[in-house]
PDB file of N, CA and C in Angstrom:
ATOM      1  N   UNK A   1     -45.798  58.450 -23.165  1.00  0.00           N
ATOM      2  CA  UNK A   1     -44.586  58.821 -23.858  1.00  0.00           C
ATOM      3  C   UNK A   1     -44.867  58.810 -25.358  1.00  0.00           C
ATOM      4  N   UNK A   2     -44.383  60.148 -26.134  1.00  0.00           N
ATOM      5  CA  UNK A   2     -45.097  60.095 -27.479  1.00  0.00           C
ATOM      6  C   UNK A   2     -43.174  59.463 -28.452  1.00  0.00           C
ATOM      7  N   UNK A   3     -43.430  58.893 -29.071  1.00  0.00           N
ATOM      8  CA  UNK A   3     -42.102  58.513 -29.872  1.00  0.00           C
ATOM      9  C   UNK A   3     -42.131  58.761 -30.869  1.00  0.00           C
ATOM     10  N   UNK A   4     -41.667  59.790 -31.916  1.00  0.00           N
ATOM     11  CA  UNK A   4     -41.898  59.734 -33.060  1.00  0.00           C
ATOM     12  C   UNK A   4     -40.791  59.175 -34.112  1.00  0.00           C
ATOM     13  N   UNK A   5     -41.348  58.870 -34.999  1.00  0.00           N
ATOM     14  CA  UNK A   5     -40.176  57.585 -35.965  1.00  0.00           C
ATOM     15  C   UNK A   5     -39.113  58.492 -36.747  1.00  0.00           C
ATOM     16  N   UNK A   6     -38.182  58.197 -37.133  1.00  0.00           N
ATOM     17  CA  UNK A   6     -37.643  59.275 -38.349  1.00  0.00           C
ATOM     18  C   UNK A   6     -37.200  58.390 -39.330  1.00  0.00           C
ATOM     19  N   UNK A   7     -37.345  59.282 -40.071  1.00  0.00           N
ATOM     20  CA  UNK A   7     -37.377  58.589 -41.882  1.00  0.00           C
ATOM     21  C   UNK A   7     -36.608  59.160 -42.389  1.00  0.00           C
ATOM     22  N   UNK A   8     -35.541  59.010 -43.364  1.00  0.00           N
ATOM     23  CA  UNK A   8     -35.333  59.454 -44.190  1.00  0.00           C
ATOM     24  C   UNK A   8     -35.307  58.856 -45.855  1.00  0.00           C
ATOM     25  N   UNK A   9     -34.891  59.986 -46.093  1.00  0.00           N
ATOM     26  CA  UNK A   9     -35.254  60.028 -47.702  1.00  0.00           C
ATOM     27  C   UNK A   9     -33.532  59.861 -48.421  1.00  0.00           C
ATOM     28  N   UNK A  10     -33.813  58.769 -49.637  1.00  0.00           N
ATOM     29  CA  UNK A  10     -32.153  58.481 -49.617  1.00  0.00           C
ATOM     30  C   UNK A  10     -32.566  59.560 -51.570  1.00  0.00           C
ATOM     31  N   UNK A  11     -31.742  60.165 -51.566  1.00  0.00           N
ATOM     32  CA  UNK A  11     -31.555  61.235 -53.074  1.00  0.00           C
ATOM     33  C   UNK A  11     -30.359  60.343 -54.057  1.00  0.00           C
ATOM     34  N   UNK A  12     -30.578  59.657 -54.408  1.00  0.00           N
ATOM     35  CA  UNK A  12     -29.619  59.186 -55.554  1.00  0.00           C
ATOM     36  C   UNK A  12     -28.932  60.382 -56.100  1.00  0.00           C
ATOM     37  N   UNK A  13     -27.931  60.101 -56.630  1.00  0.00           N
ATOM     38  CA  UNK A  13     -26.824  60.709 -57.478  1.00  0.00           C
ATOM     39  C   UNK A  13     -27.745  61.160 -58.528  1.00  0.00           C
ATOM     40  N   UNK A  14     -27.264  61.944 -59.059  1.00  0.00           N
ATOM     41  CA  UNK A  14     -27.575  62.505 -60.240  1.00  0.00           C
ATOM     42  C   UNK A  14     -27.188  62.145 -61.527  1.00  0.00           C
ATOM     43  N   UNK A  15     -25.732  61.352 -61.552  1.00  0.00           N
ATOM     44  CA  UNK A  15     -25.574  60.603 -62.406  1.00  0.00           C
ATOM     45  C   UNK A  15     -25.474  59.141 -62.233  1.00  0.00           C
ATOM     46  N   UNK A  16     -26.368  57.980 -61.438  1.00  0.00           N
ATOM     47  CA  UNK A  16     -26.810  56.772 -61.427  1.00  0.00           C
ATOM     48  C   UNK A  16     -26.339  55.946 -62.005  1.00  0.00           C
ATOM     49  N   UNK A  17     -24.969  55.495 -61.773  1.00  0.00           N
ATOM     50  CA  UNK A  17     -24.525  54.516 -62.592  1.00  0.00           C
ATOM     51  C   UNK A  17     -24.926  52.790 -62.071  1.00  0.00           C
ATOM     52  N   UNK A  18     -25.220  52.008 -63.171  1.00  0.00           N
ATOM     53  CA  UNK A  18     -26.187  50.288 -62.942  1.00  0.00           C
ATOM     54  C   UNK A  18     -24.782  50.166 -61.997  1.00  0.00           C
ATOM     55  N   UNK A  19     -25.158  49.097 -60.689  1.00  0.00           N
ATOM     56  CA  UNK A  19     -24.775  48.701 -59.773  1.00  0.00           C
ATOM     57  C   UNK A  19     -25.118  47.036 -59.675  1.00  0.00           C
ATOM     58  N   UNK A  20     -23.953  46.433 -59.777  1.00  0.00           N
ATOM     59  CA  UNK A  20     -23.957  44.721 -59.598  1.00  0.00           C
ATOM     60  C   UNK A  20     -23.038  44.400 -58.817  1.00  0.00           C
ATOM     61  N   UNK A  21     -23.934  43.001 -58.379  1.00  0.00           N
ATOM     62  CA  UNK A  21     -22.438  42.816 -57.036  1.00  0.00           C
ATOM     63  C   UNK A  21     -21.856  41.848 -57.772  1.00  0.00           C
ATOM     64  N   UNK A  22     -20.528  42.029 -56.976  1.00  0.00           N
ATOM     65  CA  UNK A  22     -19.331  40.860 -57.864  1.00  0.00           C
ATOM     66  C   UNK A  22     -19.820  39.143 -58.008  1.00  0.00           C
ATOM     67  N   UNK A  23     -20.267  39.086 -56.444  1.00  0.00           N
ATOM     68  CA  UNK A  23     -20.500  37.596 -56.500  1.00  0.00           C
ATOM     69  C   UNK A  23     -21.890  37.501 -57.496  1.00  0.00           C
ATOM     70  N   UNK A  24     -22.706  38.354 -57.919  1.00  0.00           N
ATOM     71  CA  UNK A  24     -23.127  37.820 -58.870  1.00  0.00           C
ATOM     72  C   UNK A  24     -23.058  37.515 -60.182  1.00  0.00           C
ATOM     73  N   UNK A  25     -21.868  38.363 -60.573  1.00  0.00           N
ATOM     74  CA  UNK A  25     -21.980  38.255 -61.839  1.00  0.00           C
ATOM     75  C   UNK A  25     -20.959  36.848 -61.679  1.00  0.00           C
ATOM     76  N   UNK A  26     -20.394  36.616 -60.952  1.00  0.00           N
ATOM     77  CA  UNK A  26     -19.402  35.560 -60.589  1.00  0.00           C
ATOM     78  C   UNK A  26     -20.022  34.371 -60.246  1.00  0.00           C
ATOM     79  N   UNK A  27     -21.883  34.223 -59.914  1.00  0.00           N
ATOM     80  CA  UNK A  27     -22.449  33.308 -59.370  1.00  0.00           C
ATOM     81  C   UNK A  27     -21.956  32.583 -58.495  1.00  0.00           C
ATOM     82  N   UNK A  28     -21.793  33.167 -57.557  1.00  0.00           N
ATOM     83  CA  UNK A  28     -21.075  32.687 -56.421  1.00  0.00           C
ATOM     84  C   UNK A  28     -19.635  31.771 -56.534  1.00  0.00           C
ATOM     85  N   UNK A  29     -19.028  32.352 -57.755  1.00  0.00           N
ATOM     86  CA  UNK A  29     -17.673  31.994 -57.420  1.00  0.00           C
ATOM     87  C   UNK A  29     -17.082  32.858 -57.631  1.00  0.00           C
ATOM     88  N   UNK A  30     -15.407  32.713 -58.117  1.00  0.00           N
ATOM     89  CA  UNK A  30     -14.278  34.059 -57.805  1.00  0.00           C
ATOM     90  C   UNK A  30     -13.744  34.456 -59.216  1.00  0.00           C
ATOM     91  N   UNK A  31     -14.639  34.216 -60.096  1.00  0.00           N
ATOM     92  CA  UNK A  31     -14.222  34.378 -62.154  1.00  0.00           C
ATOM     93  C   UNK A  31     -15.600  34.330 -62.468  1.00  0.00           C
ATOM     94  N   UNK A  32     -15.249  35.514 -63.614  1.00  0.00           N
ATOM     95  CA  UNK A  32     -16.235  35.584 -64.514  1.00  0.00           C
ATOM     96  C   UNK A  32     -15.614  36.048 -66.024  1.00  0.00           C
ATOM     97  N   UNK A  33     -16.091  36.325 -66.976  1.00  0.00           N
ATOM     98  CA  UNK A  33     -16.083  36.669 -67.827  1.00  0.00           C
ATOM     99  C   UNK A  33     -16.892  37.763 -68.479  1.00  0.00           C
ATOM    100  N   UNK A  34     -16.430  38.917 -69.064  1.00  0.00           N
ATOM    101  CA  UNK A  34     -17.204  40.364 -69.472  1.00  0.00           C
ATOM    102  C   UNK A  34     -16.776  40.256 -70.875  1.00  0.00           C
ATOM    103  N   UNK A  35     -17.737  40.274 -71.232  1.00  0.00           N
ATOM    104  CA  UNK A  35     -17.314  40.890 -73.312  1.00  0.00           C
ATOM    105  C   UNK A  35     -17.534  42.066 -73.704  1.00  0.00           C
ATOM    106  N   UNK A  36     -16.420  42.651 -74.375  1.00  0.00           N
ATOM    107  CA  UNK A  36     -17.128  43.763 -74.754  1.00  0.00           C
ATOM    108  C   UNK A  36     -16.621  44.038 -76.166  1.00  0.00           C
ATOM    109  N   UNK A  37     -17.270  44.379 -77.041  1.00  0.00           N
ATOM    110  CA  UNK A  37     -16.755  44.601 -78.106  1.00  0.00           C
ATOM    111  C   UNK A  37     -15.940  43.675 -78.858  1.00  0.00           C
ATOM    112  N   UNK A  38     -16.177  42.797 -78.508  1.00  0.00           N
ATOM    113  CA  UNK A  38     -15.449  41.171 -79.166  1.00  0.00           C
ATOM    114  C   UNK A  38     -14.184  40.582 -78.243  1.00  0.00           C
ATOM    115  N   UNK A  39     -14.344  41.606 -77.545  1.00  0.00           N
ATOM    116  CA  UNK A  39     -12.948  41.310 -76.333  1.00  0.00           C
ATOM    117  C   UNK A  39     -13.385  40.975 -75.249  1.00  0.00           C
ATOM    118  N   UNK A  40     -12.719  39.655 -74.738  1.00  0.00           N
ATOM    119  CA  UNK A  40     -12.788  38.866 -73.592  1.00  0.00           C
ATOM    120  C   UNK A  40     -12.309  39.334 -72.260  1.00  0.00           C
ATOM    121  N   UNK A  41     -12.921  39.892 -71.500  1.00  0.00           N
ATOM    122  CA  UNK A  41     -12.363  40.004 -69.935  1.00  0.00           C
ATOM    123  C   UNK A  41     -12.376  39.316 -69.259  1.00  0.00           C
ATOM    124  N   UNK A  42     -11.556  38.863 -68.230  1.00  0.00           N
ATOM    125  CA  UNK A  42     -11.782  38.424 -66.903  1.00  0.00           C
ATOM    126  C   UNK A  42     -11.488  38.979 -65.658  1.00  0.00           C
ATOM    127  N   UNK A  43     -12.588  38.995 -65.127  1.00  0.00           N
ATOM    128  CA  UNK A  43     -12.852  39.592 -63.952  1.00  0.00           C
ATOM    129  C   UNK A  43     -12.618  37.808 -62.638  1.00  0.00           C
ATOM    130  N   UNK A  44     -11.922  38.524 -61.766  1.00  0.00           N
ATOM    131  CA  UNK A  44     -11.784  37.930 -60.433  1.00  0.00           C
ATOM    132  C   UNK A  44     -11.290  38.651 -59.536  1.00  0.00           C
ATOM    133  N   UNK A  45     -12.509  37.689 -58.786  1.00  0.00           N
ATOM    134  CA  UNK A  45     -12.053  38.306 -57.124  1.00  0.00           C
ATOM    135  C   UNK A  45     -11.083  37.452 -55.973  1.00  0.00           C
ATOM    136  N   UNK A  46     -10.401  38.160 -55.739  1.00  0.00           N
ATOM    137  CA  UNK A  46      -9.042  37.335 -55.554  1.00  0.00           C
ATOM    138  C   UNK A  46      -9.160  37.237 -53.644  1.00  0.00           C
ATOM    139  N   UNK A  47      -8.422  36.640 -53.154  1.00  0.00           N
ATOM    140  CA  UNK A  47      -8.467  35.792 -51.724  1.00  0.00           C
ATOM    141  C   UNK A  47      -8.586  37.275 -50.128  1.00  0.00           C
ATOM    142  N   UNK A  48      -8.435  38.126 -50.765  1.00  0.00           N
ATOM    143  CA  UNK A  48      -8.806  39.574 -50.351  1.00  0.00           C
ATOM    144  C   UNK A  48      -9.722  40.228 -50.293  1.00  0.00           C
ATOM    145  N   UNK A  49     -10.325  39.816 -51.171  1.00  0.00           N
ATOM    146  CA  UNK A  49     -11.720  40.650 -51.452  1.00  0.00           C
ATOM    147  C   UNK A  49     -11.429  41.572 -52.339  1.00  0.00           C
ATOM    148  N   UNK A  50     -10.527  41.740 -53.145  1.00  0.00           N
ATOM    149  CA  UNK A  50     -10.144  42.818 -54.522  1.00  0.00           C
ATOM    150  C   UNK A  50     -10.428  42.006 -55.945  1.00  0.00           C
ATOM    151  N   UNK A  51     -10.815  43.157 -56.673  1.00  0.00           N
ATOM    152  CA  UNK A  51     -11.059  42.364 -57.998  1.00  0.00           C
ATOM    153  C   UNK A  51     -10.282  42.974 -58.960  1.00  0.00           C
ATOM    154  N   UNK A  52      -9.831  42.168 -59.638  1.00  0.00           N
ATOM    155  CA  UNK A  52      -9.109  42.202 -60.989  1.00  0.00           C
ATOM    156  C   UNK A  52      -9.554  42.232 -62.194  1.00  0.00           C
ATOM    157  N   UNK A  53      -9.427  42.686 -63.330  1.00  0.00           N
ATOM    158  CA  UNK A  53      -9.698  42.597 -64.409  1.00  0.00           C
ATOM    159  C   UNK A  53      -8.881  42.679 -65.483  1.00  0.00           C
ATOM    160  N   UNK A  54      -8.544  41.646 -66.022  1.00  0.00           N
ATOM    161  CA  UNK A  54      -7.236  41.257 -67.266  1.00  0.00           C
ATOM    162  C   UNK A  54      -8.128  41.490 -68.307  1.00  0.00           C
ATOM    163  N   UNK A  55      -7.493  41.591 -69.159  1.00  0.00           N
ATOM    164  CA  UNK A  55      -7.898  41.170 -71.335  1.00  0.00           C
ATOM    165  C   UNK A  55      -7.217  39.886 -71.207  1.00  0.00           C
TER     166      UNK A  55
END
């Protein structure tokens, strides 16, 4: 019996935007903090699995 394997080939987007997972930037908890431009975010992931993001 001959089996042959199949492969595929994954084509990224064309426009590639950086990809992070929540719990890390959260280090394994449910808050973090994002700065941007002198402004404080907080990011959490709330008892759902949805994330929020306040100023």
């Amino acid at each position: 019996m001959n089996v042959h394997a199949m492969t595929s080939t994954v084509i990224p987007p064309k426009n590639h935007l950086p990809t992070y997972d929540a719990s890390d930037l959260t280090k394994g908890g449910d808050q973090a903090q994002i700065v941007l431009n002198d402004q404080v975010y907080n990011l959490r992931i709330t008892r759902a699995g949805k994330l929020i993001l306040t100023k």
